[in-house]
C-alpha atoms as a PDB file:
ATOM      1  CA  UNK A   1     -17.088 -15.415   2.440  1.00  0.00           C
ATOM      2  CA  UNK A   2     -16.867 -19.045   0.775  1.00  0.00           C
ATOM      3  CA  UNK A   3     -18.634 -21.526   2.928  1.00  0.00           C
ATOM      4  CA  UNK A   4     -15.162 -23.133   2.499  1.00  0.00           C
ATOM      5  CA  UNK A   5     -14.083 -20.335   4.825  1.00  0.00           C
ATOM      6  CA  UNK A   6     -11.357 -18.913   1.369  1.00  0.00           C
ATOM      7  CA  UNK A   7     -13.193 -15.387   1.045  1.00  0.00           C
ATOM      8  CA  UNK A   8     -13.296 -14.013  -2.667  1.00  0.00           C
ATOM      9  CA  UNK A   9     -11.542 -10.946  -1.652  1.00  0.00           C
ATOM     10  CA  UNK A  10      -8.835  -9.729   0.974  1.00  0.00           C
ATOM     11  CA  UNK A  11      -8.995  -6.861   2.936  1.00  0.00           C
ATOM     12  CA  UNK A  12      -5.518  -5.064   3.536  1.00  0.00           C
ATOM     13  CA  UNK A  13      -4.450  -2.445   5.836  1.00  0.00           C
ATOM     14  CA  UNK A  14      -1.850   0.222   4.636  1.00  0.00           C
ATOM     15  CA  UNK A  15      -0.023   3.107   5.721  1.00  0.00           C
ATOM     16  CA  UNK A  16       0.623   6.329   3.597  1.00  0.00           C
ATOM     17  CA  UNK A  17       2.915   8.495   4.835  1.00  0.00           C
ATOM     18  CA  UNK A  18       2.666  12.137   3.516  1.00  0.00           C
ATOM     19  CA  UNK A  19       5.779  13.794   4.179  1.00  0.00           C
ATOM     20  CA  UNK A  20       4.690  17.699   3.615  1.00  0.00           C
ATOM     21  CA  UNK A  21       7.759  18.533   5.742  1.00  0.00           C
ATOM     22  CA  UNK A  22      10.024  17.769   3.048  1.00  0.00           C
ATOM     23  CA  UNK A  23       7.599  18.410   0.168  1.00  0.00           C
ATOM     24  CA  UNK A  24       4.789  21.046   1.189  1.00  0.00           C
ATOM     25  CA  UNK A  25       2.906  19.961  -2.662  1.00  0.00           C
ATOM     26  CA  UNK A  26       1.784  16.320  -0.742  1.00  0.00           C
ATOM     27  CA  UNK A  27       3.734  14.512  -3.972  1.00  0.00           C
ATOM     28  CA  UNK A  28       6.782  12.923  -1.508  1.00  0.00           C
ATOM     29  CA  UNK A  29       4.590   9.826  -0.120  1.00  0.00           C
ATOM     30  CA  UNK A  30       5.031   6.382   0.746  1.00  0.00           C
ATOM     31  CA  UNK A  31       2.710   3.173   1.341  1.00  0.00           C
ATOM     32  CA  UNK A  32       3.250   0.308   3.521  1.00  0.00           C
ATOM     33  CA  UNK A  33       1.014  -2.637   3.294  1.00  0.00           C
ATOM     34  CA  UNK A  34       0.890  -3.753   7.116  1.00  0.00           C
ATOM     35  CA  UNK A  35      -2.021  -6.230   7.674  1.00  0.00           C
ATOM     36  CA  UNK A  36      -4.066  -8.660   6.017  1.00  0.00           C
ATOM     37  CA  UNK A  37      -7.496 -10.337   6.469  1.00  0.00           C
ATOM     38  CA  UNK A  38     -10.309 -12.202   5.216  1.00  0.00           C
ATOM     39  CA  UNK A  39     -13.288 -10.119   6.775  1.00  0.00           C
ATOM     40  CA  UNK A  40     -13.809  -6.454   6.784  1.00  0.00           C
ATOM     41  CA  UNK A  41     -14.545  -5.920  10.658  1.00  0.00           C
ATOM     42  CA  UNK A  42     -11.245  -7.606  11.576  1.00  0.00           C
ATOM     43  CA  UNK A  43      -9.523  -5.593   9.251  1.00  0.00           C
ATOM     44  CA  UNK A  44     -10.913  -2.454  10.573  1.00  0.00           C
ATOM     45  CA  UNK A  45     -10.389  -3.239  14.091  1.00  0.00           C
ATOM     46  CA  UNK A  46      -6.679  -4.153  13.153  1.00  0.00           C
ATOM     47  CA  UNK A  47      -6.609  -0.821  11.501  1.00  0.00           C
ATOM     48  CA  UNK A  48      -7.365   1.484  14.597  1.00  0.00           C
ATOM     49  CA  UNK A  49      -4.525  -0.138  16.118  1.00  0.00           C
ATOM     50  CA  UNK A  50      -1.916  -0.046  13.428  1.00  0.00           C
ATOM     51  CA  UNK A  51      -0.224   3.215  14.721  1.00  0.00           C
ATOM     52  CA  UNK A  52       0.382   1.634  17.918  1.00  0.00           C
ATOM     53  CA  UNK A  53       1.459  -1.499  16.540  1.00  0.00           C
ATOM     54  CA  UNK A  54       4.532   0.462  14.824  1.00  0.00           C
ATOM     55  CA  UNK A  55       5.218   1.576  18.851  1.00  0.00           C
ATOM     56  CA  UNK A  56       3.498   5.421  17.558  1.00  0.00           C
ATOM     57  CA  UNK A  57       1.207   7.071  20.491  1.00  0.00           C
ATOM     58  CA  UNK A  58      -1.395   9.497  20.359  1.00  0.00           C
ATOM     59  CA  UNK A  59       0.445  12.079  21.807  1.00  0.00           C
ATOM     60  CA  UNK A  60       3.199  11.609  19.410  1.00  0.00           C
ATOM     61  CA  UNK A  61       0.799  13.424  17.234  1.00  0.00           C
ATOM     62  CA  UNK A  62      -0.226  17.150  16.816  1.00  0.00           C
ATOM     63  CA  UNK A  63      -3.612  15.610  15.626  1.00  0.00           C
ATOM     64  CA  UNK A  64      -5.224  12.447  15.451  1.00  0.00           C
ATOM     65  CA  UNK A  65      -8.643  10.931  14.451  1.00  0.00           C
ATOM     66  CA  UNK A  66     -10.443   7.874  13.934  1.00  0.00           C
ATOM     67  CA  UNK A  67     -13.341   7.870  11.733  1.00  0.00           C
ATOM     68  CA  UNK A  68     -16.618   7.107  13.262  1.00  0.00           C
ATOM     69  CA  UNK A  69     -19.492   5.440  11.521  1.00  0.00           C
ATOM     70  CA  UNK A  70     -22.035   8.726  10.307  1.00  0.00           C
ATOM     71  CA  UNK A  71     -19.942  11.338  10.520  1.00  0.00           C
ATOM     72  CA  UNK A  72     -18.450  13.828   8.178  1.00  0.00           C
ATOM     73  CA  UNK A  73     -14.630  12.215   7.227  1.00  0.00           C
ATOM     74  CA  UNK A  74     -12.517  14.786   4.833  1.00  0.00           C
ATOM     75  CA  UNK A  75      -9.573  12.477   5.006  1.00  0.00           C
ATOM     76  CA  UNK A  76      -9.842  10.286   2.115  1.00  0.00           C
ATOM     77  CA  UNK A  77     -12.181   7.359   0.979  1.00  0.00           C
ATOM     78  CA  UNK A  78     -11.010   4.177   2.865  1.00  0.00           C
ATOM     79  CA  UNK A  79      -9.079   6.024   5.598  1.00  0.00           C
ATOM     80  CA  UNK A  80      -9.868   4.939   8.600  1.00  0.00           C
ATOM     81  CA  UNK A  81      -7.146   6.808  10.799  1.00  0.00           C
ATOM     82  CA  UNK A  82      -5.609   9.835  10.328  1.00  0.00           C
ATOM     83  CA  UNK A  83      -2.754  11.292  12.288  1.00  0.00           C
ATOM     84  CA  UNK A  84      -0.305  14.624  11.562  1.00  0.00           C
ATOM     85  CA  UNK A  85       3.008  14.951  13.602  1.00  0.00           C
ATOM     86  CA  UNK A  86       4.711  18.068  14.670  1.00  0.00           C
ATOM     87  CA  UNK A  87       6.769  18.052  11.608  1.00  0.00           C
ATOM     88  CA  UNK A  88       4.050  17.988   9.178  1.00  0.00           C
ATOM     89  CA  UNK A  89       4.390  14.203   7.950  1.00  0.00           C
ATOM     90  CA  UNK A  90       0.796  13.383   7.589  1.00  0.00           C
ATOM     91  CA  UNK A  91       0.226   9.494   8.463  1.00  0.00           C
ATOM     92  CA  UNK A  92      -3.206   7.425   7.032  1.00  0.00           C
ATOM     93  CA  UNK A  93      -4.260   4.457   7.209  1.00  0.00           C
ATOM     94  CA  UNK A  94      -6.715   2.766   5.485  1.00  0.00           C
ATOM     95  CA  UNK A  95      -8.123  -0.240   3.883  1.00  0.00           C
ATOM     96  CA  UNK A  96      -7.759  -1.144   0.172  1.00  0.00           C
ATOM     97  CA  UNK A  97      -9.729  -4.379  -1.170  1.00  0.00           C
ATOM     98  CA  UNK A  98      -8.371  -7.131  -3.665  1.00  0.00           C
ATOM     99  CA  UNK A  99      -9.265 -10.395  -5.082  1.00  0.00           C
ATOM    100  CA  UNK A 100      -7.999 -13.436  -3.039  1.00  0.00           C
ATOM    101  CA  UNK A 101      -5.648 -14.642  -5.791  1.00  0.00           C
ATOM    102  CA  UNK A 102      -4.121 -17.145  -3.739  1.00  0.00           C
ATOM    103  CA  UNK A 103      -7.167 -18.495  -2.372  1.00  0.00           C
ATOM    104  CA  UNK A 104      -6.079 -18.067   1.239  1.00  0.00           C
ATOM    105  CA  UNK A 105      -8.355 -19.503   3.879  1.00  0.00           C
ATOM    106  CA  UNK A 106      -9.482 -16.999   7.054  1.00  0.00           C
ATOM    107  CA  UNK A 107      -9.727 -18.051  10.587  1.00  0.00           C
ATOM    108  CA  UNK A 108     -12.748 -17.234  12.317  1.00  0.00           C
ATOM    109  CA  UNK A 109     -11.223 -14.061  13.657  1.00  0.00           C
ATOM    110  CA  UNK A 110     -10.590 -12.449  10.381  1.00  0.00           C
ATOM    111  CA  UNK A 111      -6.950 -13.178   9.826  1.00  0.00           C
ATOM    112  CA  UNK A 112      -5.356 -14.877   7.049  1.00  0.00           C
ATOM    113  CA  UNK A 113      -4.113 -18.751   7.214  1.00  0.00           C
ATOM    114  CA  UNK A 114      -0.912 -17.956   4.798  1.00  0.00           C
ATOM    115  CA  UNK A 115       1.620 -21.248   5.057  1.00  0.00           C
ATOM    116  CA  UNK A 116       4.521 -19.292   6.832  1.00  0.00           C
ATOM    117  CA  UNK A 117       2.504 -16.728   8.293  1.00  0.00           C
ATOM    118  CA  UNK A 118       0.393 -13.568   7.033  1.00  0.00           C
ATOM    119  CA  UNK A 119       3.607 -11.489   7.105  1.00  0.00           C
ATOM    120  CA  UNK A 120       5.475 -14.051   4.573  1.00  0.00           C
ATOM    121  CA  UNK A 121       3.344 -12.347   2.148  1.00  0.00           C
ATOM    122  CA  UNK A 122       4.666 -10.658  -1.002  1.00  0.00           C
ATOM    123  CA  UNK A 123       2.024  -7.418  -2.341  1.00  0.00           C
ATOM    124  CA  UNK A 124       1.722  -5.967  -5.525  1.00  0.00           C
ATOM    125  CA  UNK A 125       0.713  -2.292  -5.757  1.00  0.00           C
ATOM    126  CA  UNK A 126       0.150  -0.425  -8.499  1.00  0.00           C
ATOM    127  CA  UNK A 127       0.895   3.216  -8.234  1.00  0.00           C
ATOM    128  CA  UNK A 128      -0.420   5.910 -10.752  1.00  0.00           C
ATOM    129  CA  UNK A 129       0.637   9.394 -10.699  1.00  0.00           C
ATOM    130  CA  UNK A 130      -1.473  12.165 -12.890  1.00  0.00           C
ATOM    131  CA  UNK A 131       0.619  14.997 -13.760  1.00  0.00           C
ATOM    132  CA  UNK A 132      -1.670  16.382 -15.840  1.00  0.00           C
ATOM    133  CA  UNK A 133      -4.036  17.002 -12.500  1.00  0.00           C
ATOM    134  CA  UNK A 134      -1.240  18.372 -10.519  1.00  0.00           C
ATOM    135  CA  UNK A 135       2.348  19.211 -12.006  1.00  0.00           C
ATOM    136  CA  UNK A 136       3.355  18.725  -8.771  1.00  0.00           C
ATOM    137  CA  UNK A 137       2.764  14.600  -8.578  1.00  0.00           C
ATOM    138  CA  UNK A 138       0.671  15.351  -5.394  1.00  0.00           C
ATOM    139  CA  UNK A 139      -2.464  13.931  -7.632  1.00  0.00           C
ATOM    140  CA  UNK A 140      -1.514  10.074  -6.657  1.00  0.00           C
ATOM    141  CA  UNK A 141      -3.352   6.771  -5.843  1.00  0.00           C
ATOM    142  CA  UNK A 142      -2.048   3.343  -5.139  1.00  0.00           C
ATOM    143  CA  UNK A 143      -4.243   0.233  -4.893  1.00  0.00           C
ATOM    144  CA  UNK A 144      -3.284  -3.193  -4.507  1.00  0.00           C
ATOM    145  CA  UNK A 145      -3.087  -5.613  -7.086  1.00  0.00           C
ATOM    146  CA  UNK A 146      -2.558  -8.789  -5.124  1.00  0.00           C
ATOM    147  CA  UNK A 147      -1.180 -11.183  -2.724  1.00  0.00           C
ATOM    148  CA  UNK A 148       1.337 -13.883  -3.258  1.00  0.00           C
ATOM    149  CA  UNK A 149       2.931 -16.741  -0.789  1.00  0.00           C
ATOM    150  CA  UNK A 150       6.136 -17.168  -3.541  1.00  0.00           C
ATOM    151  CA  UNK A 151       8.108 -13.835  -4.881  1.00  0.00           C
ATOM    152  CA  UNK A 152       8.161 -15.509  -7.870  1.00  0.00           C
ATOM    153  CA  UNK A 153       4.556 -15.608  -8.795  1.00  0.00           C
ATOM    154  CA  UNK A 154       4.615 -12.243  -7.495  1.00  0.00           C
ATOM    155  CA  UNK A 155       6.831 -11.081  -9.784  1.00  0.00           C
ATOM    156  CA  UNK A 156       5.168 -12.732 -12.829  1.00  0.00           C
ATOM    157  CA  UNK A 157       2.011 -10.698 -11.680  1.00  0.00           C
ATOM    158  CA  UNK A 158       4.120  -7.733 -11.333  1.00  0.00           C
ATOM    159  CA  UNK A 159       5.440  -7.466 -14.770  1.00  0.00           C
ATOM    160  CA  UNK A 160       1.375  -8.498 -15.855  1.00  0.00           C
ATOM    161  CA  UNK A 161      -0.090  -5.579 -14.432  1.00  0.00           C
ATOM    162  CA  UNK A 162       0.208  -2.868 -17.293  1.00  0.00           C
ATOM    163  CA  UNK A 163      -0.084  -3.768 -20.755  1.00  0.00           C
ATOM    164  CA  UNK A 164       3.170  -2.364 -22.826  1.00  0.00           C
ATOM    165  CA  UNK A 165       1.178  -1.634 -25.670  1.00  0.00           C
ATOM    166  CA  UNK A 166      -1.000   1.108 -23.932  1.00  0.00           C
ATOM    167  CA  UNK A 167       2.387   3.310 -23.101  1.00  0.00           C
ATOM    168  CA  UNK A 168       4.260   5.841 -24.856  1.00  0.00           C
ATOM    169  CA  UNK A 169       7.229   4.375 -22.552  1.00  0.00           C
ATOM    170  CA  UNK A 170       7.576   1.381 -20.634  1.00  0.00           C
ATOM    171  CA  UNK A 171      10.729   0.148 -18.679  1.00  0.00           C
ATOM    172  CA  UNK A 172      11.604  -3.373 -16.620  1.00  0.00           C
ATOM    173  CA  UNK A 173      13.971  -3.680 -14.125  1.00  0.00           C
ATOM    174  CA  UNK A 174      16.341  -6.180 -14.453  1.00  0.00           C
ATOM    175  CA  UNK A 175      16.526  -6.158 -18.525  1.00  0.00           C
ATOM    176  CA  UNK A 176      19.511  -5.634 -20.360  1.00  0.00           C
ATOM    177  CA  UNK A 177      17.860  -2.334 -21.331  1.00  0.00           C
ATOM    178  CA  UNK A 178      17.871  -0.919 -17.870  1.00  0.00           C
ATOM    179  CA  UNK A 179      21.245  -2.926 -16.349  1.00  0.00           C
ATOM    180  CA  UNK A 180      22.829  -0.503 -13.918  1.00  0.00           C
ATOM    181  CA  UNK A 181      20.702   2.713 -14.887  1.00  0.00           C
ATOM    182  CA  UNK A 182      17.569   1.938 -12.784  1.00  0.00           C
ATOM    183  CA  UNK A 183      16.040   5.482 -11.315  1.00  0.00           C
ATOM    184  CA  UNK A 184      13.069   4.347  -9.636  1.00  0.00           C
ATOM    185  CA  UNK A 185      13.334   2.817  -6.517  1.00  0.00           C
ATOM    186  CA  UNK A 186      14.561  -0.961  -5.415  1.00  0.00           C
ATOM    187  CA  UNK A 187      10.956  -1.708  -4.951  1.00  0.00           C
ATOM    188  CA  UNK A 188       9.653  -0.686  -8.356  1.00  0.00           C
ATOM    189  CA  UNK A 189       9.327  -3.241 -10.710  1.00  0.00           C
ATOM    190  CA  UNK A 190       8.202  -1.693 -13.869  1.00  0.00           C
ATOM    191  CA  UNK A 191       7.868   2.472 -14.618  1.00  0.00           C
ATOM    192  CA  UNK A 192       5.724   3.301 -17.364  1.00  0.00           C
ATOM    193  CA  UNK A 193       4.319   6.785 -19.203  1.00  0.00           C
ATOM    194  CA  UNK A 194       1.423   7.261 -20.845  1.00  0.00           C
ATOM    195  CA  UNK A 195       1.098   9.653 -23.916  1.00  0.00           C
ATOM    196  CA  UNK A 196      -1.058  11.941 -21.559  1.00  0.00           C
ATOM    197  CA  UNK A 197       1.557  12.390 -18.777  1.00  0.00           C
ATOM    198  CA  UNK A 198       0.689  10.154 -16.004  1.00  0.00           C
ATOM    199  CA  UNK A 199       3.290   7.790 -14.519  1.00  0.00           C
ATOM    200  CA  UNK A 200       2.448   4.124 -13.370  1.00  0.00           C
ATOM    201  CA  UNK A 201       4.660   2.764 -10.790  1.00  0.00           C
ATOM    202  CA  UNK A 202       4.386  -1.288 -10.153  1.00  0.00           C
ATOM    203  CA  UNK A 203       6.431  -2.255  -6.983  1.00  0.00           C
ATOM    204  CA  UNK A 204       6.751  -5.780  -4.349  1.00  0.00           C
ATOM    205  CA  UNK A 205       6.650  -4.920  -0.912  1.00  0.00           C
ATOM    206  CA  UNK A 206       5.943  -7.389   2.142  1.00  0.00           C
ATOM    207  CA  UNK A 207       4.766  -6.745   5.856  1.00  0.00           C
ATOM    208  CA  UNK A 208       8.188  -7.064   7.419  1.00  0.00           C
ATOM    209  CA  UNK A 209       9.314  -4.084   5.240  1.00  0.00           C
ATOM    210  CA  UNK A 210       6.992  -1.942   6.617  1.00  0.00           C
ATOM    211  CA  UNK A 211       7.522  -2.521   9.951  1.00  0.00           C
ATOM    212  CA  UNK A 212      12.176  -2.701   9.412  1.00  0.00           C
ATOM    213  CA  UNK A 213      11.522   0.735   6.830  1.00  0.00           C
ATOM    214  CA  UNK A 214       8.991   2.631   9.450  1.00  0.00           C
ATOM    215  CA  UNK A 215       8.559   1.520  12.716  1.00  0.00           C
ATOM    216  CA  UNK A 216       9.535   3.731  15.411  1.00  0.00           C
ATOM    217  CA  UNK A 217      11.902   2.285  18.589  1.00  0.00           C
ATOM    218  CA  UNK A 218      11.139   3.029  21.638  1.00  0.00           C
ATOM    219  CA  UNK A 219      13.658   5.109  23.641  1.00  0.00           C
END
């Protein structure tokens, strides 16, 4: 970190959600962005908790586990929790790392000074999906691109994130091109297609989302 206390990079927590239940190949996913902070230790401590923050318990699960420094871990780079209900909807979550492109301060715990809160925050992720791996779409990663305070600026990053000229095809939403016809998903920004098959999916999300799209009420 910046003796300034504005750290160079962010560390945020997300949630994948595998649903095999619906879609036994592991292609039907989604990712919530639910945390961010400054230092790695307070992101990982937020991350062993993150289930539980979304009012999930232990025994709601037909297995869980927490990965432990120095031991084996067959659930995925990053992943720091990994959880499989009844149903077979496999839950992870892990940390993914991106350059503080706000230049947000940290508080000596580890979270994030954002003006109107950490969960004001509007993400970019980038998702790319490699058909020619897996016809299925199960061969899929999504990293994050960046943090914003205004939609606006996130948007402008948005539409920065793949270069046109390096697709075969390569729509925006909200062009006259696309008016009424979009396919992809109210998040997704812009769907390209490269000449070798894979699919790049560029959507805005915030923390609020995740929590109104996936959090589970109490009964």
């Amino acid at each position: 970190m910046a003796s300034n206390g504005i750290p160079d990079q962010l560390f945020h927590t997300t949630l994948t959600v595998i649903d095999y239940h619906e879609d036994p190949s592991g292609a039907k996913r989604s990712v919530y962005v639910l945390g961010t902070h400054g230092k790695l230790e307070a992101a990982k401590a937020f991350a062993k908790t993150a289930l539980q923050d979304l009012k999930y318990e232990k025994s709601d699960f037909a297995e869980y586990a927490e990965r432990s420094p120095f031991e084996s871990w067959s659930h995925g780079d990053g992943v720091l929790v990994y959880a499989r209900a009844p149903a077979g909807q496999v839950f992870l979550v892990g940390i993914d790392t991106a350059p503080n492109n706000e230049s947000l301060p940290a508080n000596l715990d580890g979270t994030v000074n954002a003006p109107q809160g950490p969960k004001s925050l509007h993400y970019v992720l980038q998702t790319t999906i490699d058909y020619n791996l897996d016809r299925t779409g199960a061969a899929q990663t999504t990293e994050i691109q960046g943090a914003y305070i205004h939609r606006v600026d996130a948007l402008k990053a948005a539409h920065k994130c793949l270069d046109p000229k390096e697709f075969a095809e390569f729509n925006v939403r909200d062009t006259p091109e696309m008016a009424g016809q979009w396919p992809y998903g109210e998040d997704v920004v812009v769907h390209a297609v490269a000449e070798t098959g894979q699919n790049s999916f560029v959507t805005l999300t915030t923390i609020p989302g995740a929590h109104a799209r996936h959090g589970k009420k109490r009964t």
